[in-house]
Each structure stands twice: as C-alpha cells, then as structure tokens.
Protein backbone atom coordinates (compact mmCIF):
# COMPACT_ATOMS: atom_id res chain seq x y z
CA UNK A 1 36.75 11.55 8.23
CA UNK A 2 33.73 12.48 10.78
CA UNK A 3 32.59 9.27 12.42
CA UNK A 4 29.08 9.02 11.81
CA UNK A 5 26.05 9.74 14.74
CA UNK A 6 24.92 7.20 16.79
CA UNK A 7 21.40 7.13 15.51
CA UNK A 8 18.26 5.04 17.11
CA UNK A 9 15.08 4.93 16.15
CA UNK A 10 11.67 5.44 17.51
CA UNK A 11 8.59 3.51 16.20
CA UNK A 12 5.16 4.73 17.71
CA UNK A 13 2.58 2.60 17.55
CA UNK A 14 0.24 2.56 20.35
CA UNK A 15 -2.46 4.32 18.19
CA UNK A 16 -5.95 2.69 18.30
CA UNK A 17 -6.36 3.78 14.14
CA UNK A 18 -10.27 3.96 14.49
CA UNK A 19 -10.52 5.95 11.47
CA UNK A 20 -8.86 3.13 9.65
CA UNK A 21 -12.51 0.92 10.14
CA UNK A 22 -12.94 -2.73 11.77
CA UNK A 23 -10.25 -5.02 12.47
CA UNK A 24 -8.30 -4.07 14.97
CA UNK A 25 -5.59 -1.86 15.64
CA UNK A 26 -4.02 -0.42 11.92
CA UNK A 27 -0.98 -1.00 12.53
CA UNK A 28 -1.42 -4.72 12.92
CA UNK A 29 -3.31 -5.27 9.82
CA UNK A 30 -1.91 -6.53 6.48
CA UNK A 31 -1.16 -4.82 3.40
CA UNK A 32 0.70 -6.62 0.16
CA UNK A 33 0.69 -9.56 2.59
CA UNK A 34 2.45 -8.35 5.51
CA UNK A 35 2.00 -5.95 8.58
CA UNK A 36 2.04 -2.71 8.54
CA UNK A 37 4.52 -2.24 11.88
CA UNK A 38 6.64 -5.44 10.08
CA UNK A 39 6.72 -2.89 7.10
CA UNK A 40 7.48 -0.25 9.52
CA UNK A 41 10.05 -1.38 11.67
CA UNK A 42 11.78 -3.24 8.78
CA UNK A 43 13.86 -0.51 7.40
CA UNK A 44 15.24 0.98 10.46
CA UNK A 45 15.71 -2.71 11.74
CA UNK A 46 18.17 -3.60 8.86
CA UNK A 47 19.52 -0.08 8.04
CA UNK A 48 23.47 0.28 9.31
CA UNK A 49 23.41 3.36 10.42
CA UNK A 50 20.89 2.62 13.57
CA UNK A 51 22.10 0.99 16.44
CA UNK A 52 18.79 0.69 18.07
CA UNK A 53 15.21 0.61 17.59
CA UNK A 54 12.64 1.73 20.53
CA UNK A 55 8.85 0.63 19.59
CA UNK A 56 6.47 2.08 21.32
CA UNK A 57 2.96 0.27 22.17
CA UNK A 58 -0.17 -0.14 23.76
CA UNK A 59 0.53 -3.16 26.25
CA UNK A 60 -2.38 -4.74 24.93
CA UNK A 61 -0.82 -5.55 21.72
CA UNK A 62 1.94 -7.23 22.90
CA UNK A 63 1.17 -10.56 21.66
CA UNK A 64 0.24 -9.15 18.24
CA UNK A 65 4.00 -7.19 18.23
CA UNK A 66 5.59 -10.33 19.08
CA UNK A 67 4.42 -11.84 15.98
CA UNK A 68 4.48 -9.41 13.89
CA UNK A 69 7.67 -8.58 14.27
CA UNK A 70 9.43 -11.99 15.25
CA UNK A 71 13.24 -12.68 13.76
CA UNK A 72 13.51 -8.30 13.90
CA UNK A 73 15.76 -6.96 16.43
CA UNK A 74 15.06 -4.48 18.56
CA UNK A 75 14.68 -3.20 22.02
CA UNK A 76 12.62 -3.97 24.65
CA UNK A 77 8.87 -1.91 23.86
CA UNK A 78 7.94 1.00 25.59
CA UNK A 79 4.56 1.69 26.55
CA UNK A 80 2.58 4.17 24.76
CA UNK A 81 0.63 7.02 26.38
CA UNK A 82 -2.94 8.41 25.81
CA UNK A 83 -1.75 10.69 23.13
CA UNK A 84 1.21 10.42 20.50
CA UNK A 85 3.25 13.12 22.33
CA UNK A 86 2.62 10.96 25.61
CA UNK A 87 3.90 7.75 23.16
CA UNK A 88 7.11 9.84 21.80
CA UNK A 89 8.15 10.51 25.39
CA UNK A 90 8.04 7.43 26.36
CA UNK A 91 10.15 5.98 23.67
CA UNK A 92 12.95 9.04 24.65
CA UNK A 93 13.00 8.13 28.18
CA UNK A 94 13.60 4.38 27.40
CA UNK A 95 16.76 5.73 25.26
CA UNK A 96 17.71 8.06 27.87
CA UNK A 97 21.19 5.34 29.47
CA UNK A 98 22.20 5.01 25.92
CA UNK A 99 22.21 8.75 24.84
CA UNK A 100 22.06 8.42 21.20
CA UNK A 101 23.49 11.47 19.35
CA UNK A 102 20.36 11.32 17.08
CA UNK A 103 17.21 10.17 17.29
CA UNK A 104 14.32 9.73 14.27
CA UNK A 105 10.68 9.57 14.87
CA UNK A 106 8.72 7.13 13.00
CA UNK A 107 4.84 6.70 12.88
CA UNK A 108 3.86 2.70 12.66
CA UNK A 109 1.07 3.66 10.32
CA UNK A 110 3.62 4.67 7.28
CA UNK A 111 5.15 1.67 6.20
CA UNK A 112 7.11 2.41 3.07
CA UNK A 113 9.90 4.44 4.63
CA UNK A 114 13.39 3.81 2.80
CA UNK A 115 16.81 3.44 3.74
CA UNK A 116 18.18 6.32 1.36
CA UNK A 117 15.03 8.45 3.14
CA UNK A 118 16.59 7.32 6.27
CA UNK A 119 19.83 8.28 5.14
CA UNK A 120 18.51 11.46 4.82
CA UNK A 121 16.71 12.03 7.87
CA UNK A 122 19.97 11.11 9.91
CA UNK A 123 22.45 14.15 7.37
CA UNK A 124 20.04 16.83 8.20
CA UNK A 125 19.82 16.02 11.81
CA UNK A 126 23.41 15.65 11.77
CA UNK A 127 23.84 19.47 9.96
CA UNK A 128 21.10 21.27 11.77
CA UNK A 129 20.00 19.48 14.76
CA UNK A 130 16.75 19.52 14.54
CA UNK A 131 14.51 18.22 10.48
CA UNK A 132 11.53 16.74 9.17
CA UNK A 133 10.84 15.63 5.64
CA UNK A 134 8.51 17.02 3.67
CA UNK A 135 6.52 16.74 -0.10
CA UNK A 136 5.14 19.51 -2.04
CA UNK A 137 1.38 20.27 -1.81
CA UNK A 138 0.11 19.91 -5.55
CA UNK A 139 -3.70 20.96 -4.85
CA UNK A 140 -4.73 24.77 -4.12
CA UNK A 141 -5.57 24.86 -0.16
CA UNK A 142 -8.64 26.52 1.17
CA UNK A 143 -8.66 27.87 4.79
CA UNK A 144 -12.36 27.83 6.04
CA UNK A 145 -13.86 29.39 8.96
CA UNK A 146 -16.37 27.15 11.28
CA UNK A 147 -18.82 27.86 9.25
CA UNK A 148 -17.30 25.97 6.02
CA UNK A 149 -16.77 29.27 4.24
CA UNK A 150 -13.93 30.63 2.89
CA UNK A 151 -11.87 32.94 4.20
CA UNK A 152 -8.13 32.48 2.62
CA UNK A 153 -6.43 30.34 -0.07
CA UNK A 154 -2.32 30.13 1.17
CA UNK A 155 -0.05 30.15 -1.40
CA UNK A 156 0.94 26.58 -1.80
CA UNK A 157 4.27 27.75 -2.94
CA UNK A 158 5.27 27.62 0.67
CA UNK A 159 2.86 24.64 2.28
CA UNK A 160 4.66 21.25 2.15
CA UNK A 161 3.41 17.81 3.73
CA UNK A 162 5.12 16.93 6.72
CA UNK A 163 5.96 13.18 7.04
CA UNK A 164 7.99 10.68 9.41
CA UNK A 165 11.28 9.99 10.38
CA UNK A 166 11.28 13.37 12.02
CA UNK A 167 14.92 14.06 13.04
CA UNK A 168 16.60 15.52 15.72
CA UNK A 169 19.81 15.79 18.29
CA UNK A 170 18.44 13.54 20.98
CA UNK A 171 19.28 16.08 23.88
CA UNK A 172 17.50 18.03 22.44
CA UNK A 173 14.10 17.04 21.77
CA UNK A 174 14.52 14.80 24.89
CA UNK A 175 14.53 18.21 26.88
CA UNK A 176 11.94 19.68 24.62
CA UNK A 177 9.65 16.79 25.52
CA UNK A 178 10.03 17.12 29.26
CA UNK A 179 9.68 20.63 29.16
CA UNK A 180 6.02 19.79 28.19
CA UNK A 181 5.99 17.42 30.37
CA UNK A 182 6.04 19.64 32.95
CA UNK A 183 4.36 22.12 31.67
CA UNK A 184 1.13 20.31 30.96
CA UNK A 185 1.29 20.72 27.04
CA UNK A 186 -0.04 17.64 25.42
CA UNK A 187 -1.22 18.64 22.41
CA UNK A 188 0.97 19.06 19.83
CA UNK A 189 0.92 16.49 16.76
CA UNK A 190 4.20 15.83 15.63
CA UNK A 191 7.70 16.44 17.41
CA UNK A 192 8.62 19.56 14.69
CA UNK A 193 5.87 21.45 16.34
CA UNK A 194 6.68 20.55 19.65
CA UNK A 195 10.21 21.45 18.72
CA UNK A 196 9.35 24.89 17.30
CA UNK A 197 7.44 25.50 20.90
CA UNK A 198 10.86 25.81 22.60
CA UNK A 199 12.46 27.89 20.28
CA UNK A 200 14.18 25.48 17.93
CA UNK A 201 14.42 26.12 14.17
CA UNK A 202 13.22 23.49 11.90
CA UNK A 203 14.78 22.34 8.61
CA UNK A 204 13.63 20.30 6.10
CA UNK A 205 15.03 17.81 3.56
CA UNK A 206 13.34 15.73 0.62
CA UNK A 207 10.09 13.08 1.59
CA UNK A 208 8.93 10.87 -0.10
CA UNK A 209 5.71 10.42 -2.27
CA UNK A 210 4.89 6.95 -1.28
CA UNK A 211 6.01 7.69 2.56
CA UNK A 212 2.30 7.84 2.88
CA UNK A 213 0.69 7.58 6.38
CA UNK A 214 -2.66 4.58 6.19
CA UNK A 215 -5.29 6.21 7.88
CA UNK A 216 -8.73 4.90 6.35
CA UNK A 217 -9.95 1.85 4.90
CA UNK A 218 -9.17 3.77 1.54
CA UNK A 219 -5.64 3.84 1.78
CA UNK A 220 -5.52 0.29 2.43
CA UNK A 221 -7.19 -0.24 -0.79
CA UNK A 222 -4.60 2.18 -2.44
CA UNK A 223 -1.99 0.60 -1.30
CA UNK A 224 -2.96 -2.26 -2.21
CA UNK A 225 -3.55 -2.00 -5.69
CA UNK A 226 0.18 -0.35 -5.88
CA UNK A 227 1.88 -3.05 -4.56
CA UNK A 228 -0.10 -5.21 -6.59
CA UNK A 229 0.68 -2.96 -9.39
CA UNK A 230 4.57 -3.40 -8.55
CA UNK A 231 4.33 -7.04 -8.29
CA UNK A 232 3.39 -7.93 -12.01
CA UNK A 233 5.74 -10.87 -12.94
CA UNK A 234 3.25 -13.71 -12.06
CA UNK A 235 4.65 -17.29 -11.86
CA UNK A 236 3.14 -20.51 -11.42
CA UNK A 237 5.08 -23.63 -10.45
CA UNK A 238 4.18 -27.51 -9.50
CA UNK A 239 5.42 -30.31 -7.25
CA UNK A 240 4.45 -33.54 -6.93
CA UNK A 241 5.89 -36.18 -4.37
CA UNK A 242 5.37 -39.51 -2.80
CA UNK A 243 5.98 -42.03 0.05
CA UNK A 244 6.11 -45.49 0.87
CA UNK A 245 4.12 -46.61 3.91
CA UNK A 246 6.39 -48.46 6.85
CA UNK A 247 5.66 -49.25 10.11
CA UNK A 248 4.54 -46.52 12.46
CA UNK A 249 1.05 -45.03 14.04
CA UNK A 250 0.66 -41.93 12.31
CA UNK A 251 1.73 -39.60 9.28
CA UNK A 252 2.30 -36.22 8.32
CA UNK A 253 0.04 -34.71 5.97
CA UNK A 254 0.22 -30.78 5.27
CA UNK A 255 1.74 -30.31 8.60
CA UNK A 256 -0.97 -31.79 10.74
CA UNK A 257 -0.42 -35.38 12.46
CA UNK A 258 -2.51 -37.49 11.32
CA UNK A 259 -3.50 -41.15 13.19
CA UNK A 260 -3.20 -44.08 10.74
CA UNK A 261 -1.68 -47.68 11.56
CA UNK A 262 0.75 -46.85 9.25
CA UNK A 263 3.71 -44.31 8.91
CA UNK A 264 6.04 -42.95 6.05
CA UNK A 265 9.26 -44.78 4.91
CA UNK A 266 11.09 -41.15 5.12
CA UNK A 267 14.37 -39.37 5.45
CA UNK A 268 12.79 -36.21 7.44
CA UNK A 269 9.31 -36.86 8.39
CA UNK A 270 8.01 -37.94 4.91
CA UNK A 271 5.19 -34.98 4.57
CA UNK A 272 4.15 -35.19 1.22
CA UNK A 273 1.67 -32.42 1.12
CA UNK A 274 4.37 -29.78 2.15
CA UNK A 275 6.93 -31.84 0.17
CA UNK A 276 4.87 -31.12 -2.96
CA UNK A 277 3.91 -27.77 -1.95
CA UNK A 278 8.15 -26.74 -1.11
CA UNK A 279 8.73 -27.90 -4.69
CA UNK A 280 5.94 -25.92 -6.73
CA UNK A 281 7.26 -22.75 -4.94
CA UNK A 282 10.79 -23.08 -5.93
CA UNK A 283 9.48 -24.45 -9.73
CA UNK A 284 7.66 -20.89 -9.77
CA UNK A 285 11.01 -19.24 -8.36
CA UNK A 286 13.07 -21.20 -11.24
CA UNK A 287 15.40 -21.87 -8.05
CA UNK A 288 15.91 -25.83 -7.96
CA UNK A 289 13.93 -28.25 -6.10
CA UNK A 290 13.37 -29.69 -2.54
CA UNK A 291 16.49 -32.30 -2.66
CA UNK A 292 19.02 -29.31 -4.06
CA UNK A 293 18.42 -27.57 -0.68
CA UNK A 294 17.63 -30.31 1.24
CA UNK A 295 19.38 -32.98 0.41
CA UNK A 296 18.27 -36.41 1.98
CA UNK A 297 22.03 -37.35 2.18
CA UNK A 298 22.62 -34.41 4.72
CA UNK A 299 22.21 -36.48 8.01
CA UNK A 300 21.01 -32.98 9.53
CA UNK A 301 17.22 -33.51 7.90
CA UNK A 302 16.94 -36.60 9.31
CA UNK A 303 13.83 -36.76 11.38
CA UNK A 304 13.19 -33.30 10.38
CA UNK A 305 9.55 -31.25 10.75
CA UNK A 306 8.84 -30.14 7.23
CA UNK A 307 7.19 -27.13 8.50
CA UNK A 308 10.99 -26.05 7.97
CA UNK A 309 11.27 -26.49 4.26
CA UNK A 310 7.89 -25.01 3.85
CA UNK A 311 8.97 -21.72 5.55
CA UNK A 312 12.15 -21.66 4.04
CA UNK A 313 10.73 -21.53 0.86
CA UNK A 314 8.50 -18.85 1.43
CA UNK A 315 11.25 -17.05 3.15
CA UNK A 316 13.17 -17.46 -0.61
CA UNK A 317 10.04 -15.66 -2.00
CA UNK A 318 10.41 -13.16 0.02
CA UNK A 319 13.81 -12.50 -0.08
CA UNK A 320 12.84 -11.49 -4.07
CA UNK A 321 10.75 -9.03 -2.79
CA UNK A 322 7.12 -11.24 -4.05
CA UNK A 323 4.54 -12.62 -2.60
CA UNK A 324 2.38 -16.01 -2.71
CA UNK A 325 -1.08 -15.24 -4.33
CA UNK A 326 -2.38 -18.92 -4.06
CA UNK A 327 -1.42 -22.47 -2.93
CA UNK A 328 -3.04 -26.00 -3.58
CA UNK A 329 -2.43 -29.16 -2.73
CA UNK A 330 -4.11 -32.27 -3.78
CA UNK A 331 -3.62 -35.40 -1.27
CA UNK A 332 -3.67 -38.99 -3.75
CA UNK A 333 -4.83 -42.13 -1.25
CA UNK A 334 -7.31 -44.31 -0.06
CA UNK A 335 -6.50 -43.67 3.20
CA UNK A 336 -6.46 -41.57 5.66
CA UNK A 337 -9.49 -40.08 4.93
CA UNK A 338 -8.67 -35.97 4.02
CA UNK A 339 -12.17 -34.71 3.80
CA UNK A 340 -12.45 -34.35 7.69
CA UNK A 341 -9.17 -32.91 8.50
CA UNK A 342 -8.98 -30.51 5.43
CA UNK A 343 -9.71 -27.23 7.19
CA UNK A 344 -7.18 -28.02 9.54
CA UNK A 345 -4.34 -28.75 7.11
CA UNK A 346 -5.71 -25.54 5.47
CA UNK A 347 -5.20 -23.86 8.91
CA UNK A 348 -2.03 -25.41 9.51
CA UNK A 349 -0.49 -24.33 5.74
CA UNK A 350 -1.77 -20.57 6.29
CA UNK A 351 0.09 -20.51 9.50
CA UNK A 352 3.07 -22.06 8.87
CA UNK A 353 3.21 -19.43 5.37
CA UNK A 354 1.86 -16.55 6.58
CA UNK A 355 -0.68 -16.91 3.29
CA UNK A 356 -4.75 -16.08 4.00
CA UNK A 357 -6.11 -19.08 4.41
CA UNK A 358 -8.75 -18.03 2.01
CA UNK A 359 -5.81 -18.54 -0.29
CA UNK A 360 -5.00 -21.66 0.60
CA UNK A 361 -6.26 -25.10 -1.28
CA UNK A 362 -6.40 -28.56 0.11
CA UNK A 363 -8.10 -31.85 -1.80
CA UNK A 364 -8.32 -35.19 -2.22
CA UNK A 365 -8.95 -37.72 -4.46
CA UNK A 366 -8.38 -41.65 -4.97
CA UNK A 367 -6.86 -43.85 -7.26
CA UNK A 368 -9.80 -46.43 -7.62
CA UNK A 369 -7.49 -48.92 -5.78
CA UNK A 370 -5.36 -48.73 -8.67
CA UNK A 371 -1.37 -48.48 -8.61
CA UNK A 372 0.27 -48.07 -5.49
CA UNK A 373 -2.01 -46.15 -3.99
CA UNK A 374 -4.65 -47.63 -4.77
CA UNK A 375 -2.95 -50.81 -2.69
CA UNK A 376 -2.29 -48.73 -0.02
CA UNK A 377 1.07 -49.21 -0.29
CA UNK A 378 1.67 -45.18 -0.01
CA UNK A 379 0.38 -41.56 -0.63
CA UNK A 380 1.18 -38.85 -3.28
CA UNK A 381 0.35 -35.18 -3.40
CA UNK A 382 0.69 -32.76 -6.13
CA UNK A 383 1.05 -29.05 -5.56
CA UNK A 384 0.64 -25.78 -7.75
CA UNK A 385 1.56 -22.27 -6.23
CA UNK A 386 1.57 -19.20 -8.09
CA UNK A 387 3.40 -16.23 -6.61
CA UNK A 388 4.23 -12.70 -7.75
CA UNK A 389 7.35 -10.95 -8.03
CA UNK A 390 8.39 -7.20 -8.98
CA UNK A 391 9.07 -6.51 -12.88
CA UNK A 392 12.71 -5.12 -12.30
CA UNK A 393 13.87 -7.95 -10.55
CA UNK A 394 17.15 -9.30 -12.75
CA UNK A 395 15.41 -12.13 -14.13
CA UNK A 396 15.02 -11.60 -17.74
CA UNK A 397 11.40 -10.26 -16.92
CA UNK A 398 10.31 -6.84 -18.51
C-alpha cells in the first residue's frame, strides 16, 4: 500500500480585511462564538493527515493569535508580507528544512473548511501535483468594459469558483514562488495562477458550498444566521449552590476575590457563583452535575480555582458542537455587598467562558435576614444558562 504524503499546511492571515468594516483585523473577529482563524486553523490542526501547520501573520497580531488559537498546535508563525503572494512565500520558506511532499494553501478568512475537503485537497495533489477546489457558478456572468457596458456574457458552463486549500507538490510551488520572487511578479491572487505562470497545469477537484471566504460585514451576518440556523436544539438548565462561612479574609464570588472577614467552609475554593453556574450548564447538557465530575472526595480539587470547573464545562459544550447563548447568576447574602463588584464578576465570567459579556448576567438579592443567610452564616447563588446545540446531534432531538 502507498504510504501517504507528508502534507503541511499553510494558513495566511496577515490580511488587514478592511472591506470587512470596523473592528479590527477579520480574521480575529467572532462568528457563531468563536474566531474566525480558531475556525480556520482548527481543521488542519486536528486532521491526521497533516503533520504541520505554518500560520502566517502580521507581527502585530501576535497577541491576538496567541489567544485565539491557544491549546492548537502548530508551528512557530511566519510573518506575512505586503501582499498575499508576499504572505504565501513566507509560509514556504519557513517549511523549506522539513520538505513536506505536499503543501495546501489556506486563506484565514474561510473558516468552514472540512476534513473530507481536506482529504481531498491532499488526493489530487497527490495524483497531479498541482489542484485547487472549485464550485459551480449558478448566475449568468457579464464581462464589462470600463465603462460598465457590456461587452461578453462567458458561458458559465466552464467558469467555476476557485476556493482554498489550494494544493500542490511543495517543490514545486516553492520554486514557482521564488521564481517570482526574483522576477519582481507580485501580483497574482491565488497560488493556481501563480502556478499556471510557470507552466504548470492545474486540476481541480470538488469545493465546497459553505467553504465561503468572509469578506464584508454581510457575510458575517450570513454566517451568522446559518450557524444559528444549525444550532436549533435550545436548552436551558439551573444550578443552585451554597456555603458555610469559616474563618478566613476573603471569598470567591464569580471568580473575582472578594475582601470580607469571613471565608468559605470549602473543599476547592467554595465559589458559589461559578459552582451554580458549572451545574446549570451540565443540567442544560443532561450530563450530571458538578460533584459527578468533580467529586469533593478526589483530594486533587482540594484548594482548587473554580475557574477550572467553569471552563471545563464550557469546554463539554463545545465538544457537542453548541454554544452558550446566555448565563445568569443570582448571588443570595447580606454580605458582601455585589452591587459594586458586579461588572467585574461579569468581566471575570465572560473571560473565563469565552461568552460576550453582553451575555452575561450577574445579581443580587437578600434574604431579609431570614434563614441562614439572612444570619450571615453563608451565601447561595442560583444559576440558569441556556445553550444551543445542532439538531442531528444523537440525543433524541429532531
């Protein structure tokens, strides 16, 4: 049996994306909740069949990368050029000592690349050295002169859509690229026409539809609404917990320390808030509760920051393919006083979750010195959180 090609991958993002509107750079910016690179990079990160990934990037952006992107693994980024050609290059050269057999092209700004389109990309390189993927063109295409008129309609019988990976033997288009290089050709906008410059034949092999590069603020909204679209099994869950005060000089509340000339009688660090919150994610999940993953008799959570259990949790939703649409904690005590620290523990939730903070609840309310809070003898905290996950999941959902 053929062994299969080394295969890395190539993720440009250095692009500014100033058609894309305000807010920064477009690759950086959310959509269905996460990143577009983290989207990006994802699928070649996890797929078997590449060995490495090369990102590409403006040196500015570092920090924003680093986050995006953290737990991924990859290889050290490559800075990007003034062009996309300039960016590609780059990326080569920094693959250049481990001399991949092939090497796929990938633009940061289209984040729903598969693995079996992946799969694909790395067979036709493999057959004919040198592919791109491609869609059908379903409108009639008018060629215009400069003066908007018409002057031809192709047949759209043979116009297809060229997407990303592009695919090719890595000697190859490494050559190809230093050819221009040296040549002073910088303006070609993919790698397939750069590759047809030097005399290389092009195939191509299936796209796909929703391989779509985000280039304005329209596509975000698109996008959007399709993921939202896909994520149509909405569940709500609740959590409630409570802890005794002991001796200390401060407790946890929604992961934010909080002074108070008491702390919590706790096995980990007694954060109710989070506690609750932890709880009303995996109620919404139907997948058990705090102590069934966490169990207080595991010396290993002793002491522990709850921070942990909160991400964990979201990591579960996640790992279901959803996403948390809101969150909401209410804090039960006399004191400490939650009205002046509630944008903080606000702050600190939408951090720790990766959830807008505009999506993220925090109140307070007393007992009217009644019951054990109301004595001060402790706190309580209730917690809702509704999430969304996709209709085909196998969970009895339609």
């Amino acid at each position: 049996m053929p062994t299969s090609p080394r295969t890395a991958a190539i993720i440009v993002a250095a692009g500014r994306g100033l058609r894309a509107g305000a807010g920064g750079p477009k690759q950086y910016r959310t959509v269905g909740g996460r990143t577009v690179i983290a989207r990006a990079m994802e699928a070649f990160c996890d797929h078997p069949d590449v060995f490495a990934v090369q990102p590409v990037l403006n040196p500015d952006d570092a920090e924003m990368f680093n986050q995006a992107v953290a737990g991924f693994d990859y290889r050290p980024p490559a800075n990007g050029g003034a062009t996309r050609q300039a960016s590609v290059h780059a990326g080569l050269e920094a693959l250049a000592a481990d001399a991949p057999d092939i090497v796929l092209i990938h633009d940061a700004a289209r984040p729903f690349a598969t693995q079996a389109l992946i799969r694909r990309a790395i067979d036709a390189a493999n057959i004919t050295g040198a592919a791109v993927p491609v869609i059908p063109v379903t409108d009639t295409i008018k060629q215009v002169d400069a003066s908007g008129a018409v002057n031809a309609t192709p047949d759209r019988a043979t116009l297809r859509i060229a997407q990303t990976p592009q695919a090719f033997r890595f000697d190859v288009i490494l050559d190809a690229h230093r050819r221009a290089a040296r040549e002073g050709r910088d303006d070609f906008t993919d790698d397939a026409a750069l590759a047809e410059w030097v005399g290389l034949t092009v195939a191509t092999f299936e796209g796909d539809a929703a391989n779509m590069k985000l280039t304005t603020p329209e596509d975000f909204v698109r996008e959007e609404a399709r993921l939202a679209a896909a994520l149509g099994d909405i569940r709500t869950g609740t959590g409630y917990d409570v802890h005794a005060f002991g001796d200390g000089d401060h407790v946890m509340l929604c992961g934010v320390k909080v002074p108070h000339n008491r702390g919590f009688l706790a096995h980990s660090d007694g954060d109710v808030g989070l506690h609750a919150l932890v709880d009303a994610i995996l109620g919404a999940l139907a997948d058990g509760d705090i102590g069934s993953h966490f169990p207080p008799s595991d010396p290993q959570w002793k002491g522990a920051a709850s921070d942990k259990f909160l991400k964990y949790a979201i990591e579960r939703v996640a790992a279901r393919g959803g996403r948390v649409a809101n969150l909401e904690v209410t804090m039960i005590c006399e004191r400490p006083k939650i009205g002046p620290l509630r944008e903080t523990m606000r702050a600190r939730i939408a951090e720790i979750t990766g959830v807008a903070i505009s999506r993220v609840a925090v109140k307070a309310t007393t007992s009217e010195r009644l019951g054990f809070t109301g004595r001060e003898e402790g706190i309580a905290a209730t917690a809702s959180a509704t999430i969304r996950l996709p209709w085909n999941e196998k969970s009895g959902s339609a």
